[in-house]
PDB file of N, CA and C in Angstrom:
ATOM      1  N   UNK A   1     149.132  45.272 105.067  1.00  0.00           N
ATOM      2  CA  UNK A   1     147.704  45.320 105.334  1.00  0.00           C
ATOM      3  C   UNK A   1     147.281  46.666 105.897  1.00  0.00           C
ATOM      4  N   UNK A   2     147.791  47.165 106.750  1.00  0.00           N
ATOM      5  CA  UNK A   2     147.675  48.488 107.376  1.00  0.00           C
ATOM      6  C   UNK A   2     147.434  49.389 106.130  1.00  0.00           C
ATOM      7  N   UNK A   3     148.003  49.623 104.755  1.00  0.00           N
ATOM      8  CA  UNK A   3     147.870  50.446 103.767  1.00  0.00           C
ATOM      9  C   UNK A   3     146.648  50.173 103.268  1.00  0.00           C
ATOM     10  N   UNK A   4     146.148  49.019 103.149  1.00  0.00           N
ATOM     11  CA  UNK A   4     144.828  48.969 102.619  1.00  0.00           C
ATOM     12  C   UNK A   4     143.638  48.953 102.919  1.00  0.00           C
ATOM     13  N   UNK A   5     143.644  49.241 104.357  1.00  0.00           N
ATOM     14  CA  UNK A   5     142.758  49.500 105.768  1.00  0.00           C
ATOM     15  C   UNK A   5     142.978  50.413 105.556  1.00  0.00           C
ATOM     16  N   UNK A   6     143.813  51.782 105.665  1.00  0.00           N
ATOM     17  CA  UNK A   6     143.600  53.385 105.357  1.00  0.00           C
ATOM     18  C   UNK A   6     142.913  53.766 103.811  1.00  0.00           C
ATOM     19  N   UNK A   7     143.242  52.694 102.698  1.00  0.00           N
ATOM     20  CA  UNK A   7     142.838  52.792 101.844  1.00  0.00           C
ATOM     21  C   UNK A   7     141.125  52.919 101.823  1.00  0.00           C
ATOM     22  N   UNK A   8     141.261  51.546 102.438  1.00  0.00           N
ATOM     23  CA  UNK A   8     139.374  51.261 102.340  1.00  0.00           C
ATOM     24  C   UNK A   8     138.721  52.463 103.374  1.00  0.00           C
ATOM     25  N   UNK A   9     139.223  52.544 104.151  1.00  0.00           N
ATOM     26  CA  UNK A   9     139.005  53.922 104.949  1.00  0.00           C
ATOM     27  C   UNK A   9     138.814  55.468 104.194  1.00  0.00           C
ATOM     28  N   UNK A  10     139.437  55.830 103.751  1.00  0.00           N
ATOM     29  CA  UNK A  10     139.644  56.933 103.189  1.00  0.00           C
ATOM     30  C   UNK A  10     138.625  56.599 101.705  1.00  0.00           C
ATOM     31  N   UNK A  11     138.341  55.790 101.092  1.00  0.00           N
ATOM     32  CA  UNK A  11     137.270  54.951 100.140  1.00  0.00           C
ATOM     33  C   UNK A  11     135.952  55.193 100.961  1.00  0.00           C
ATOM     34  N   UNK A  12     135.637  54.934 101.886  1.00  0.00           N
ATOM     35  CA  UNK A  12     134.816  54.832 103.077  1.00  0.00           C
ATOM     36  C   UNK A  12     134.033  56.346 103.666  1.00  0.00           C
ATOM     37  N   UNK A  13     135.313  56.884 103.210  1.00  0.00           N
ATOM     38  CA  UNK A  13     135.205  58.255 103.863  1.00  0.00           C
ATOM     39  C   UNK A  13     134.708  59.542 102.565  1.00  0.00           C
ATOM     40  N   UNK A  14     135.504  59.123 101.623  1.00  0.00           N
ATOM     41  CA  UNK A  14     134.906  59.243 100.543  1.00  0.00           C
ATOM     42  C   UNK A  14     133.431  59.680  99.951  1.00  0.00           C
ATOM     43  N   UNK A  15     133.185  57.814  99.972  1.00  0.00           N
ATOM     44  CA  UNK A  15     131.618  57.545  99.388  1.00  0.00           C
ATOM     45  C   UNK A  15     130.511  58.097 100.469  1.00  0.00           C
ATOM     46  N   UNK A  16     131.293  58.642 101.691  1.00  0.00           N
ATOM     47  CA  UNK A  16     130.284  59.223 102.986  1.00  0.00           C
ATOM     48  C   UNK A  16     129.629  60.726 102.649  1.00  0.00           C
ATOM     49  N   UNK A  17     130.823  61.221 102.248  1.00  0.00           N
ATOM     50  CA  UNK A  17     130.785  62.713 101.503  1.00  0.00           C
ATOM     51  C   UNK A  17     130.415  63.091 100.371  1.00  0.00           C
ATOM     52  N   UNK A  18     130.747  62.153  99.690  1.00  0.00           N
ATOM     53  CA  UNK A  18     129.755  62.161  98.487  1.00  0.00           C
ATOM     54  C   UNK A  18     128.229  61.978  98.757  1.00  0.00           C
ATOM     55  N   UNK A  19     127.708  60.983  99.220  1.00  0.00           N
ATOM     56  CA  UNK A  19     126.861  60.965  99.536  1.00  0.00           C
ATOM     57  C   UNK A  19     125.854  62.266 100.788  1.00  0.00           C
ATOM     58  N   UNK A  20     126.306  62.762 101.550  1.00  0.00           N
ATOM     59  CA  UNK A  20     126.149  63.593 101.719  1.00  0.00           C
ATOM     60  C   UNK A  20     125.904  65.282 101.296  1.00  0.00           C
ATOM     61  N   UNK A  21     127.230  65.463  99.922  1.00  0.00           N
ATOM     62  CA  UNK A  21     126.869  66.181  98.898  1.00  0.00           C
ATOM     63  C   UNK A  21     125.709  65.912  98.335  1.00  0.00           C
ATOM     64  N   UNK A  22     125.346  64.546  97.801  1.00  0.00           N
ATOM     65  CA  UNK A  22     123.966  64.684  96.999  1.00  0.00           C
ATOM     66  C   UNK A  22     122.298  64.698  97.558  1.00  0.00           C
ATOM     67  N   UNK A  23     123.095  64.425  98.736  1.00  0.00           N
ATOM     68  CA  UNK A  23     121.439  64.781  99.549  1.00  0.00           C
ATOM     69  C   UNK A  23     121.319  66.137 100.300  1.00  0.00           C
ATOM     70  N   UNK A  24     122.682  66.799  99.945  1.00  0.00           N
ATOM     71  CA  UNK A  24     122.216  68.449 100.494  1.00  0.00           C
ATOM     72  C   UNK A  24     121.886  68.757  98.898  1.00  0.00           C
ATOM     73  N   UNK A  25     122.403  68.310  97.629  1.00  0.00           N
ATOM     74  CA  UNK A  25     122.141  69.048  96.469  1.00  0.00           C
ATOM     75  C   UNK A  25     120.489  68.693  96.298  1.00  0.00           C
ATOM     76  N   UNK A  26     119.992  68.014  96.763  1.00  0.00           N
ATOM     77  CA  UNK A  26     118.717  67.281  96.761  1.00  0.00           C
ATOM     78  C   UNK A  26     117.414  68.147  97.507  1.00  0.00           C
ATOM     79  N   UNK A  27     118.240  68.390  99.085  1.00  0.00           N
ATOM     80  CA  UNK A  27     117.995  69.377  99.578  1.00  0.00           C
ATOM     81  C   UNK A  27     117.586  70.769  98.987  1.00  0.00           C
ATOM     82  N   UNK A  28     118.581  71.378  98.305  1.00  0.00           N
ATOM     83  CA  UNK A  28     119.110  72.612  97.784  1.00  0.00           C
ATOM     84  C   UNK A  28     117.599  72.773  96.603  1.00  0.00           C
ATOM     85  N   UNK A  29     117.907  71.465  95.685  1.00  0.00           N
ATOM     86  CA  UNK A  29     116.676  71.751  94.241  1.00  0.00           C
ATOM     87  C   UNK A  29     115.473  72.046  95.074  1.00  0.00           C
ATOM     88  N   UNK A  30     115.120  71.008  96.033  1.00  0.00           N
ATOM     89  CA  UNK A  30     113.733  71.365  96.842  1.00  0.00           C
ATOM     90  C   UNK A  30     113.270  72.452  97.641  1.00  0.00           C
ATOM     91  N   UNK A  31     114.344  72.954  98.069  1.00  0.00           N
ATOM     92  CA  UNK A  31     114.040  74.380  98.387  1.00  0.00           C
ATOM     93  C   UNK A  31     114.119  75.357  97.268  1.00  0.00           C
ATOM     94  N   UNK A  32     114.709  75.327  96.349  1.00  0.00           N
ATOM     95  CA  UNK A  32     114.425  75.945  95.003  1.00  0.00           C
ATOM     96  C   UNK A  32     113.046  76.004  94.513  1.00  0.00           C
ATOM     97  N   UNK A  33     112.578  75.152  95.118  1.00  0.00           N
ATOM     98  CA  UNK A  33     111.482  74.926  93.869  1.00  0.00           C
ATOM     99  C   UNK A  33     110.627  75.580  95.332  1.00  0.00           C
ATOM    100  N   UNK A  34     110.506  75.418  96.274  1.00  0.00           N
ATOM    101  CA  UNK A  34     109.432  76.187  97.277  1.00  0.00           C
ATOM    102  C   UNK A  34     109.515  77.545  97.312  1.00  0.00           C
ATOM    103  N   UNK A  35     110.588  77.718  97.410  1.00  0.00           N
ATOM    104  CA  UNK A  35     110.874  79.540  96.943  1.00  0.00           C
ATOM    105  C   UNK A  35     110.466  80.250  96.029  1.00  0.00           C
ATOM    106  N   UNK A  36     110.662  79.165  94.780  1.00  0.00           N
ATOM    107  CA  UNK A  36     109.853  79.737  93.390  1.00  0.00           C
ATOM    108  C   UNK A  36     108.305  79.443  93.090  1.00  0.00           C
ATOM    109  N   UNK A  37     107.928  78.648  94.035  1.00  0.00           N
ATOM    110  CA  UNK A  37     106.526  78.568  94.244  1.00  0.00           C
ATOM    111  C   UNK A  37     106.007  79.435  95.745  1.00  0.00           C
ATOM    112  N   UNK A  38     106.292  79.594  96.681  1.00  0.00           N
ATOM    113  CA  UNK A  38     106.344  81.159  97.467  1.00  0.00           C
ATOM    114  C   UNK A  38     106.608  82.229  96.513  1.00  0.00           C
ATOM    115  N   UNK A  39     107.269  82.982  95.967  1.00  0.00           N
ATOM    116  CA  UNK A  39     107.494  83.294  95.136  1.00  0.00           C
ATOM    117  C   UNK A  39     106.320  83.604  94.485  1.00  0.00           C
ATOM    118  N   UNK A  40     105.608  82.745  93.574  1.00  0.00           N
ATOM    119  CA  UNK A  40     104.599  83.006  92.507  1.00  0.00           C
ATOM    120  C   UNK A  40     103.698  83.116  93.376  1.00  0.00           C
ATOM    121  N   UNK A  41     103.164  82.636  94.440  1.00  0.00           N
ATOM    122  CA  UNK A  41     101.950  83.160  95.675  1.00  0.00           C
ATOM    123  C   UNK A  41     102.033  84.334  96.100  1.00  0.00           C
ATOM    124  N   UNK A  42     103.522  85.016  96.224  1.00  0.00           N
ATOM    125  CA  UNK A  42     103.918  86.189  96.760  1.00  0.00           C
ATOM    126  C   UNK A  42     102.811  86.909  95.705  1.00  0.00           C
ATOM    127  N   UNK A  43     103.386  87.294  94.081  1.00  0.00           N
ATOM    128  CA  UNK A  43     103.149  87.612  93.345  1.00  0.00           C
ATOM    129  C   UNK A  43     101.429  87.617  93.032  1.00  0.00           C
ATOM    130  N   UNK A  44     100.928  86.590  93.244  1.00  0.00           N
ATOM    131  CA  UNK A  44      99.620  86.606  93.154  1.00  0.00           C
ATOM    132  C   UNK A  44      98.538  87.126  94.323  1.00  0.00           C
ATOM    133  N   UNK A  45      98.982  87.365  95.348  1.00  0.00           N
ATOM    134  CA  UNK A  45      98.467  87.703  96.774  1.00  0.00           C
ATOM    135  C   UNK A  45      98.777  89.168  96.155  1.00  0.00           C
ATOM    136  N   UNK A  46     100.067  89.911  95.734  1.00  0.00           N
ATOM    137  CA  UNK A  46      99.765  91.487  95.779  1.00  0.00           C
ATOM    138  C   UNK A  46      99.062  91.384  94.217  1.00  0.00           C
ATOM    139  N   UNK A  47      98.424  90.778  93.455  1.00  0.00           N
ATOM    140  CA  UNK A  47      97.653  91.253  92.782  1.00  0.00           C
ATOM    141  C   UNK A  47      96.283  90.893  93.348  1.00  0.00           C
ATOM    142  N   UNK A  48      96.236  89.883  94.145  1.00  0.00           N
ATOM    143  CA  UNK A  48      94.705  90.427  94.684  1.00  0.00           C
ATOM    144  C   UNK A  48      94.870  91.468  95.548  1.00  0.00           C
ATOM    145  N   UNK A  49      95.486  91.727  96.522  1.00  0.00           N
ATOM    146  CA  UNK A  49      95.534  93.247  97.533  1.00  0.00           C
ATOM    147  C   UNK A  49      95.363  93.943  96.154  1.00  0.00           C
ATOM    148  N   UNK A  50      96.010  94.396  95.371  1.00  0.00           N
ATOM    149  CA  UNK A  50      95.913  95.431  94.334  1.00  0.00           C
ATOM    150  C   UNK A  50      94.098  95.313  93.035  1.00  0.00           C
ATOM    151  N   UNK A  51      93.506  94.537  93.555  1.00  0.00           N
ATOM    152  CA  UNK A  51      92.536  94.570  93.183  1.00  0.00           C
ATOM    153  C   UNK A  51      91.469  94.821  94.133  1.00  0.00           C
ATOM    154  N   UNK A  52      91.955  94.293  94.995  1.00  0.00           N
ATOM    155  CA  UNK A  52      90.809  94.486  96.440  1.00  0.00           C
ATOM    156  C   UNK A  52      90.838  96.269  96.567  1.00  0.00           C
ATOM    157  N   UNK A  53      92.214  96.962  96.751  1.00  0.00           N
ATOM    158  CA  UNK A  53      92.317  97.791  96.965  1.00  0.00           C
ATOM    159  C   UNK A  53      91.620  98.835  95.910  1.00  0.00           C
ATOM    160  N   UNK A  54      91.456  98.219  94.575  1.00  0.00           N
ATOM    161  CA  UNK A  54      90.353  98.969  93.601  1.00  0.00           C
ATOM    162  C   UNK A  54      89.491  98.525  94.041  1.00  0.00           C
ATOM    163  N   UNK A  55      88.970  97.470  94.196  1.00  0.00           N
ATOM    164  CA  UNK A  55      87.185  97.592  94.807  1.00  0.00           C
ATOM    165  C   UNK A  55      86.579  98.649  96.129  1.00  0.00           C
ATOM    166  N   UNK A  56      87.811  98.505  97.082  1.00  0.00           N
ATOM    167  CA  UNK A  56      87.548  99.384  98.215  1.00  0.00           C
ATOM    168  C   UNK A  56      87.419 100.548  97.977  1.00  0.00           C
ATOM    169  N   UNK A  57      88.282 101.135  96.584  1.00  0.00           N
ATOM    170  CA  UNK A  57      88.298 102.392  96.533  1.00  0.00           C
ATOM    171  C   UNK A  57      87.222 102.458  95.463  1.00  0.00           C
ATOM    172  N   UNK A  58      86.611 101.915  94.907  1.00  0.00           N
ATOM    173  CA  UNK A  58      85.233 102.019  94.024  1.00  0.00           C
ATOM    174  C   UNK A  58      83.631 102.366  95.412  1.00  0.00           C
ATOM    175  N   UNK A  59      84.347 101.464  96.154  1.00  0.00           N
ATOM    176  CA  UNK A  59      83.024 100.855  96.839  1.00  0.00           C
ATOM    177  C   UNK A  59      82.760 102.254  97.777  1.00  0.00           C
ATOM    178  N   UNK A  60      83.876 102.480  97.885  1.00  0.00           N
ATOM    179  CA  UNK A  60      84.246 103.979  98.699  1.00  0.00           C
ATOM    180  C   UNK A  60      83.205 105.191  98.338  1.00  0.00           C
ATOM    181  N   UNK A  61      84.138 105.379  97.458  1.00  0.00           N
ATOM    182  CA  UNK A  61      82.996 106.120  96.057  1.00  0.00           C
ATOM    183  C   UNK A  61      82.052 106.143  96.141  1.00  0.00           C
ATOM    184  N   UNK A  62      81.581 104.871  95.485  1.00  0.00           N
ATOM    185  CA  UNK A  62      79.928 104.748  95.526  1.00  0.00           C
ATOM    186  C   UNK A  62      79.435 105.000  96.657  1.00  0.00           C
ATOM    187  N   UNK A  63      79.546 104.728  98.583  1.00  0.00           N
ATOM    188  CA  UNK A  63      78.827 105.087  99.814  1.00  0.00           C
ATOM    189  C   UNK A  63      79.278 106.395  99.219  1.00  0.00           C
ATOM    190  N   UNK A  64      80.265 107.386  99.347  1.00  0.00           N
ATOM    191  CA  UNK A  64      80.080 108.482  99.522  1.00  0.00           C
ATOM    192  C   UNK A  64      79.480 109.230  98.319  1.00  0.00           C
ATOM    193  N   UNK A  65      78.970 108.725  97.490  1.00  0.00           N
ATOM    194  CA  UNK A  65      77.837 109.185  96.340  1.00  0.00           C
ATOM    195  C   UNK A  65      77.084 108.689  96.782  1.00  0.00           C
ATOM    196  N   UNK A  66      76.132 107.734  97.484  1.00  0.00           N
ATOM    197  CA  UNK A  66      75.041 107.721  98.139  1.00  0.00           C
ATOM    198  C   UNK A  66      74.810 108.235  99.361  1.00  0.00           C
ATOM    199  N   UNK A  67      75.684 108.413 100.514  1.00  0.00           N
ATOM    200  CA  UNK A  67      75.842 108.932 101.388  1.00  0.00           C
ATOM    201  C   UNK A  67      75.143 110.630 100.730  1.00  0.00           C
ATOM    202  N   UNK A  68      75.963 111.426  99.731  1.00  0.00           N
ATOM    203  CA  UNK A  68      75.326 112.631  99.337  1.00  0.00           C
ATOM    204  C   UNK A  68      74.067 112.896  98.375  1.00  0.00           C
ATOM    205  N   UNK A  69      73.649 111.834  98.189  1.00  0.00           N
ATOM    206  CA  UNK A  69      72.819 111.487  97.604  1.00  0.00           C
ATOM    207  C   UNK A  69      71.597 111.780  98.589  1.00  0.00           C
ATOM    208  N   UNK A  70      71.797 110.537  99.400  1.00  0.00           N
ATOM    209  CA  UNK A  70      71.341 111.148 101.229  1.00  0.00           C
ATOM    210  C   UNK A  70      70.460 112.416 101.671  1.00  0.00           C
ATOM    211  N   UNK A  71      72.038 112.704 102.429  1.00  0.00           N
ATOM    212  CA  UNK A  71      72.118 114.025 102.486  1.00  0.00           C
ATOM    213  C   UNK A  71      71.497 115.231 101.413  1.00  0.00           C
ATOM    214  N   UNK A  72      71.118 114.836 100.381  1.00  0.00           N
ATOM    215  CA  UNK A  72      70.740 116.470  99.370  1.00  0.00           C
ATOM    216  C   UNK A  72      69.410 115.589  99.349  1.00  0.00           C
ATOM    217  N   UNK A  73      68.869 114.837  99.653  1.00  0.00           N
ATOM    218  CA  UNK A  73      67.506 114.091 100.195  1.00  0.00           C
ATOM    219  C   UNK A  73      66.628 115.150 101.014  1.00  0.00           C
ATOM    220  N   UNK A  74      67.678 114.711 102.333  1.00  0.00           N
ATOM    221  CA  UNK A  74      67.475 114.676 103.707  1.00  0.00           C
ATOM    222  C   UNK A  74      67.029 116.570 103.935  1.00  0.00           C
ATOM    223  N   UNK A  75      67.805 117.425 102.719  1.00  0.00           N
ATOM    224  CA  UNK A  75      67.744 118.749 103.016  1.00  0.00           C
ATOM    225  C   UNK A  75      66.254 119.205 102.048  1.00  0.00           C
ATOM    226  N   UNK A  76      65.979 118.308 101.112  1.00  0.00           N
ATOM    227  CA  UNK A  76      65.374 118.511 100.139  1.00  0.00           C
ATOM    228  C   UNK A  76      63.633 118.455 100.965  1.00  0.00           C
ATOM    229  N   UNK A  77      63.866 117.426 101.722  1.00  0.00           N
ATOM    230  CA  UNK A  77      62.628 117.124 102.479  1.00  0.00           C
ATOM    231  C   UNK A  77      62.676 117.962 103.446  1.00  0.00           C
ATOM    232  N   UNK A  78      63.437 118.822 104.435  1.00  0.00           N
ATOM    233  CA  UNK A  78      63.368 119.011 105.576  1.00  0.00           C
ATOM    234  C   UNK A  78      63.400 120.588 105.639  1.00  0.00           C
ATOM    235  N   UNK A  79      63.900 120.833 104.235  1.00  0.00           N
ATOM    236  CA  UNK A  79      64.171 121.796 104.129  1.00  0.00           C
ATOM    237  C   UNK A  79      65.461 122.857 104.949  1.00  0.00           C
ATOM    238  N   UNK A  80      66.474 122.016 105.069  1.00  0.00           N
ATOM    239  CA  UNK A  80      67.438 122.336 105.874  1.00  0.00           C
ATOM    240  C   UNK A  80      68.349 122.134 105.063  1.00  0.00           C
ATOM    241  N   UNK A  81      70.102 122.952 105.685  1.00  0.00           N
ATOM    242  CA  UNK A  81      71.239 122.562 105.123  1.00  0.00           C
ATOM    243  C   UNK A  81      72.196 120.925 105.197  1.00  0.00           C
ATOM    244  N   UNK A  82      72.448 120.629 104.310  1.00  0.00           N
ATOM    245  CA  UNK A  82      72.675 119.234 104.258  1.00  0.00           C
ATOM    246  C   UNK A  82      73.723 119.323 105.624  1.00  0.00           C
ATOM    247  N   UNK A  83      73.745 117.829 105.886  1.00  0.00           N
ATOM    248  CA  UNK A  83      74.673 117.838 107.268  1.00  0.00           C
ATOM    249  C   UNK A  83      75.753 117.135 107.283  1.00  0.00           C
ATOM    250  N   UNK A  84      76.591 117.300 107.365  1.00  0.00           N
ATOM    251  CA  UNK A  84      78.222 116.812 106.917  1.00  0.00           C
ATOM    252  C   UNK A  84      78.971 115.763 107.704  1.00  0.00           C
ATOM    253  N   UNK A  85      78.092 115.354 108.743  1.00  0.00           N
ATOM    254  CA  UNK A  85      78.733 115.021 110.017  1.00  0.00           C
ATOM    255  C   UNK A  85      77.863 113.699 110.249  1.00  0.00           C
ATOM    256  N   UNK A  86      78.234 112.480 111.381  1.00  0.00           N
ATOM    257  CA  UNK A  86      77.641 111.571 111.546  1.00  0.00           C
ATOM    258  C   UNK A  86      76.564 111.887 112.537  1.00  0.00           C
ATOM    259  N   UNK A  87      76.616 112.783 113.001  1.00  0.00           N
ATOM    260  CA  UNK A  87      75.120 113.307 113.811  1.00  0.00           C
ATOM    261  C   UNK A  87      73.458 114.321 112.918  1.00  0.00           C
ATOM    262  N   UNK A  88      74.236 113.425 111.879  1.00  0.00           N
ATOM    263  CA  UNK A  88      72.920 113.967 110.791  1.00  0.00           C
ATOM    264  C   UNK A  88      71.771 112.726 111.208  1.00  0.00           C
ATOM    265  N   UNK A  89      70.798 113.031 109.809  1.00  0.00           N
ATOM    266  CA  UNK A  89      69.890 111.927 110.126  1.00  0.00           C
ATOM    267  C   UNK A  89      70.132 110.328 110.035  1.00  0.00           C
ATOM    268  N   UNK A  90      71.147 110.081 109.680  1.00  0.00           N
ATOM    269  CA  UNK A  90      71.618 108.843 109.950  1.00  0.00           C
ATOM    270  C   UNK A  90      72.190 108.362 110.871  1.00  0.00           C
ATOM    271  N   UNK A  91      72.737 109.427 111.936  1.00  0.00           N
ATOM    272  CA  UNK A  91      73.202 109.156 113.444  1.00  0.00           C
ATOM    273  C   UNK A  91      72.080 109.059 114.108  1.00  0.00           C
ATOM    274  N   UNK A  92      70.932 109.638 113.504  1.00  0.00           N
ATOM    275  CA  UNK A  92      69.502 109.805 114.634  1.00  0.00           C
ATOM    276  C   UNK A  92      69.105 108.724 114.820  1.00  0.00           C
ATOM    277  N   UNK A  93      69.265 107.642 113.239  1.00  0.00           N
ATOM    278  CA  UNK A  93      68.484 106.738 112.632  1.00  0.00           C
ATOM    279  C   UNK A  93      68.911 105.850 113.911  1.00  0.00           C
ATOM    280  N   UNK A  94      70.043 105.728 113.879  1.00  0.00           N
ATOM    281  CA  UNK A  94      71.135 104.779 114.816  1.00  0.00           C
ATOM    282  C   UNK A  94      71.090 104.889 116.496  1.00  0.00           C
ATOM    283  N   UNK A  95      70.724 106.285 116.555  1.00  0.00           N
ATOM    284  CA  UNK A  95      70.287 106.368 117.967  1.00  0.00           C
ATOM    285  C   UNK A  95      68.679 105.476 118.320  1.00  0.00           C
ATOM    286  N   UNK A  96      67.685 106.218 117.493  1.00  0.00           N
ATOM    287  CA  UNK A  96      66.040 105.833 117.631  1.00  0.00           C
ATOM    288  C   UNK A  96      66.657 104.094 118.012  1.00  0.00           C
ATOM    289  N   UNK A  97      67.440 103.314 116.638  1.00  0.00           N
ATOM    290  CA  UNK A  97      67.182 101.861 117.361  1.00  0.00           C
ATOM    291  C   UNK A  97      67.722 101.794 118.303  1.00  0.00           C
ATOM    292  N   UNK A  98      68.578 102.122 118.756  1.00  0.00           N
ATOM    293  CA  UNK A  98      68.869 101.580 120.081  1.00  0.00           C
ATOM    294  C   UNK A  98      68.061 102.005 121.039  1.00  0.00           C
ATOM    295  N   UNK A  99      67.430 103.027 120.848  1.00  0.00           N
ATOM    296  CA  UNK A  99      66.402 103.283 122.315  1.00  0.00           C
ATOM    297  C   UNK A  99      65.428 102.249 122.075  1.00  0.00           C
ATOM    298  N   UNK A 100      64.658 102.048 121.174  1.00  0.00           N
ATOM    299  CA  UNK A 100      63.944 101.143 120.595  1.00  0.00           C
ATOM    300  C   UNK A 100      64.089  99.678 121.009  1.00  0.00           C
ATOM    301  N   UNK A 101      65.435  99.078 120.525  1.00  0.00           N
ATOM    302  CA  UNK A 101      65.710  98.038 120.587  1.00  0.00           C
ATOM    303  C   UNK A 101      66.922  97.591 122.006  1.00  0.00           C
TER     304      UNK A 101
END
C-alpha cells in the first residue's frame, strides 16, 4: 500500500503542475495580447504627436506671417521702422489693458 500512496502522490503532484503550467501559459497569451495592443496605441499616439507636431509647425508659420504682416502695418501707418521685439505695438496693446482693466 505504501507504493501506491507515493504513486497517487506523485499523480497528485503531477496534475498540480500541470495545471499550473496552463494557467501561467494562459497568463503568458494574455499578456501577449496587451503588449500587442500597447503596442498598436504606442504606434498610433506617435502618429498623432507627429501630426500635431505639423500643425504646430504650420500654425507657427502662419502667427509669424501675421505677426509680420502686423508689423509692416504698424510701420506703414506710423511711419516708423517695423519693431522686432514684444515691446512693439502689441506689447503696448497688452499694457493699455491692463491699466484699463
Amino acid at each position: 500500500m505504501n507504493k501506491n500512496e507515493e504513486l497517487v502522490r506523485l499523480e497528485e503532484f503531477v496534475d498540480s503542475l500541470l495545471n499550473k503550467y496552463n494557467d501561467l501559459k494562459t497568463k503568458y497569451h494574455s499578456l501577449e495580447a496587451t503588449l500587442a495592443s500597447r503596442d498598436e496605441t504606442i504606434t498610433e499616439l506617435k502618429a498623432d504627436i507627429a501630426e500635431l507636431d505639423s500643425e504646430r509647425s504650420e500654425v507657427g508659420s502662419r502667427v509669424s506671417g501675421l505677426l509680420g504682416r502686423i508689423e509692416q502695418w504698424e510701420s506703414e501707418q506710423g511711419g516708423e521702422e517695423p519693431v522686432n521685439d514684444a515691446e512693439g505695438m502689441q506689447g503696448s496693446l497688452f499694457e493699455e489693458a491692463s491699466e484699463n482693466g
